[in-house]
Protein backbone atom coordinates (compact mmCIF):
# COMPACT_ATOMS: atom_id res chain seq x y z
CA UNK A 1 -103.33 6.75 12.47
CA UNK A 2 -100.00 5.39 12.63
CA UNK A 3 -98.79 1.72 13.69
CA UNK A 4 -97.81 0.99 17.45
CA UNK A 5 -94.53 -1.02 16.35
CA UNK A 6 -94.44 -1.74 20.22
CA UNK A 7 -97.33 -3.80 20.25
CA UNK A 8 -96.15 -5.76 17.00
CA UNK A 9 -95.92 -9.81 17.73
CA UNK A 10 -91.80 -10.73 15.89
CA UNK A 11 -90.18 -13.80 15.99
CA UNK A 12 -87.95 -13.72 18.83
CA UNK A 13 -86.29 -17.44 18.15
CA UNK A 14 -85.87 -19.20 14.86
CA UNK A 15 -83.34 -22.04 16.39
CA UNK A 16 -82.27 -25.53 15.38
CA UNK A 17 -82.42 -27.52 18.91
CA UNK A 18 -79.26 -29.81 19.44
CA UNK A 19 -79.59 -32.98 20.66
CA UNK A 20 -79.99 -32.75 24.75
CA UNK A 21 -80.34 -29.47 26.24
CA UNK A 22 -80.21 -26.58 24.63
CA UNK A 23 -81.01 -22.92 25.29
CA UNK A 24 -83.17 -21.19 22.71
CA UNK A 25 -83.42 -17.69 24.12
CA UNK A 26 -81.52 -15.56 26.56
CA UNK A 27 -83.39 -12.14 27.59
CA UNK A 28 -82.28 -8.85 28.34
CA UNK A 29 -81.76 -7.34 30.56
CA UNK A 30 -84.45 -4.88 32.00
CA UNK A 31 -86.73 -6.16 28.84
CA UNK A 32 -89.92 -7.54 29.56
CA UNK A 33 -90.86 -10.39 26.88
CA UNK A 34 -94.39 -11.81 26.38
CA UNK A 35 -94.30 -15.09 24.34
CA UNK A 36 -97.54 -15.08 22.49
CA UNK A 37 -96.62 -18.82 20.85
CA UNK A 38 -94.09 -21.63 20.20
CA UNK A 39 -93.63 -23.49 17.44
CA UNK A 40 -91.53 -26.68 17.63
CA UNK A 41 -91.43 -28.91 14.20
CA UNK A 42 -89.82 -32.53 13.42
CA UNK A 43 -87.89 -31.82 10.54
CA UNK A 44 -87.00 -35.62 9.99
CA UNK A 45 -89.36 -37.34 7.74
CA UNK A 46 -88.99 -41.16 9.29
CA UNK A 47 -88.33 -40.71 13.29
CA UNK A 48 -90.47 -39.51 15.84
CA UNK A 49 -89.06 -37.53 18.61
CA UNK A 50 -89.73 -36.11 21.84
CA UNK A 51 -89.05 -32.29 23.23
CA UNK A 52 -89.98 -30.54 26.49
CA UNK A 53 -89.31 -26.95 27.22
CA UNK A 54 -88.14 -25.08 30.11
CA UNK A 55 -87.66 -22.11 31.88
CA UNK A 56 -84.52 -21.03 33.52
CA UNK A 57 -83.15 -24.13 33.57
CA UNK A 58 -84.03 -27.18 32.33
CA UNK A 59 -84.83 -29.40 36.20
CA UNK A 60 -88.15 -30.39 36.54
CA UNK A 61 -89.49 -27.67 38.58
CA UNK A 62 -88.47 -25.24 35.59
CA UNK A 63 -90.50 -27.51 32.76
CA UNK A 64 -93.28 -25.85 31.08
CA UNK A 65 -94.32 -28.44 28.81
CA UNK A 66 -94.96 -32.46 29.82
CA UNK A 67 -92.23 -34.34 27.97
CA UNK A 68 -94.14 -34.39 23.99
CA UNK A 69 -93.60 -36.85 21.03
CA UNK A 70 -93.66 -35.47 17.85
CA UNK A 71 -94.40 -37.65 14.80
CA UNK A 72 -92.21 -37.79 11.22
CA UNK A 73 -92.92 -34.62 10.05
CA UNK A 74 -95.81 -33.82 12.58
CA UNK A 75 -95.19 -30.10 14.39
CA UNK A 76 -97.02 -28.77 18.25
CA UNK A 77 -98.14 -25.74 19.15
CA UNK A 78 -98.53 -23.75 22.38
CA UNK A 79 -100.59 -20.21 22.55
CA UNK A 80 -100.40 -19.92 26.05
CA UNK A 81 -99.25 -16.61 27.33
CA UNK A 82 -95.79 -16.38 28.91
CA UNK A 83 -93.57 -13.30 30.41
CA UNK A 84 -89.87 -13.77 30.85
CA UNK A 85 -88.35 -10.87 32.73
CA UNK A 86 -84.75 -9.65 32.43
CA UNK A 87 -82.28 -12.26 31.81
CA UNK A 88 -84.16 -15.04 31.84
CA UNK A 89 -84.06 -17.79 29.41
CA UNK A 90 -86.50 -20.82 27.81
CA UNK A 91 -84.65 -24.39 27.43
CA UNK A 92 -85.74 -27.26 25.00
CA UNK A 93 -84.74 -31.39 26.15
CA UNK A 94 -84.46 -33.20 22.67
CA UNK A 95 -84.20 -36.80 21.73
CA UNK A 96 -82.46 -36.15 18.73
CA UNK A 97 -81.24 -33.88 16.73
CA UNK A 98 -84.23 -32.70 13.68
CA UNK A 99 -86.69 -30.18 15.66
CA UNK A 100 -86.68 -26.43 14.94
CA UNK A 101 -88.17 -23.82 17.26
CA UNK A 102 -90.14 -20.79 16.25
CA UNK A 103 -90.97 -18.14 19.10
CA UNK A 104 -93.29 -15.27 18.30
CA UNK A 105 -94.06 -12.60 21.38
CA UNK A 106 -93.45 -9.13 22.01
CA UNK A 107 -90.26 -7.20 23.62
CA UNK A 108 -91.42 -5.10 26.01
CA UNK A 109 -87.85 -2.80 26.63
């Protein structure tokens, strides 16, 4: 039997978040992506700091997460399915600089 590389979870984002806004993925267009999980991590060892993602724009309609403090060090996780369509794009608010971002889903072209 061989291996449906379509159905194969990859990491789609592997970003660095600035301080502020920033946006971690951009779509394609006519893809279909389904975001299986996020990974956001506090790479500073003394501060906490908070993060809350978006999508298509980061006003508060578009926010998928509550505004979240991460501890020194500590990392969250979401599992929750989510499809992006086309072009569309997933935002992260930062207090500071020192989170990375891993998203793992599928792309659907």
């Amino acid at each position: 039997m061989s291996l449906d590389t379509s159905n194969q979870l990859s990491r789609l984002v592997l970003a660095a978040a600035a301080s502020g806004t920033s946006t971690l993925f951009t779509g394609t267009a006519s893809h279909i992506y389904t975001i299986k999980k996020i990974k956001v991590v506090n790479t500073d060892a003394v501060n906490s700091k908070t993060f809350q993602l978006f999508v298509n724009g980061s006003a508060a309609a578009n926010a998928i997460t509550p505004v979240l403090t991460l501890d020194p060090g500590g990392y969250a996780e979401d599992d929750e399915f989510l499809v992006l369509a086309g072009t569309d794009t997933l935002q992260i608010t930062t207090s500071a600089t020192g989170i990375t971002v891993s998203v793992y889903g599928l792309d659907q072209s």
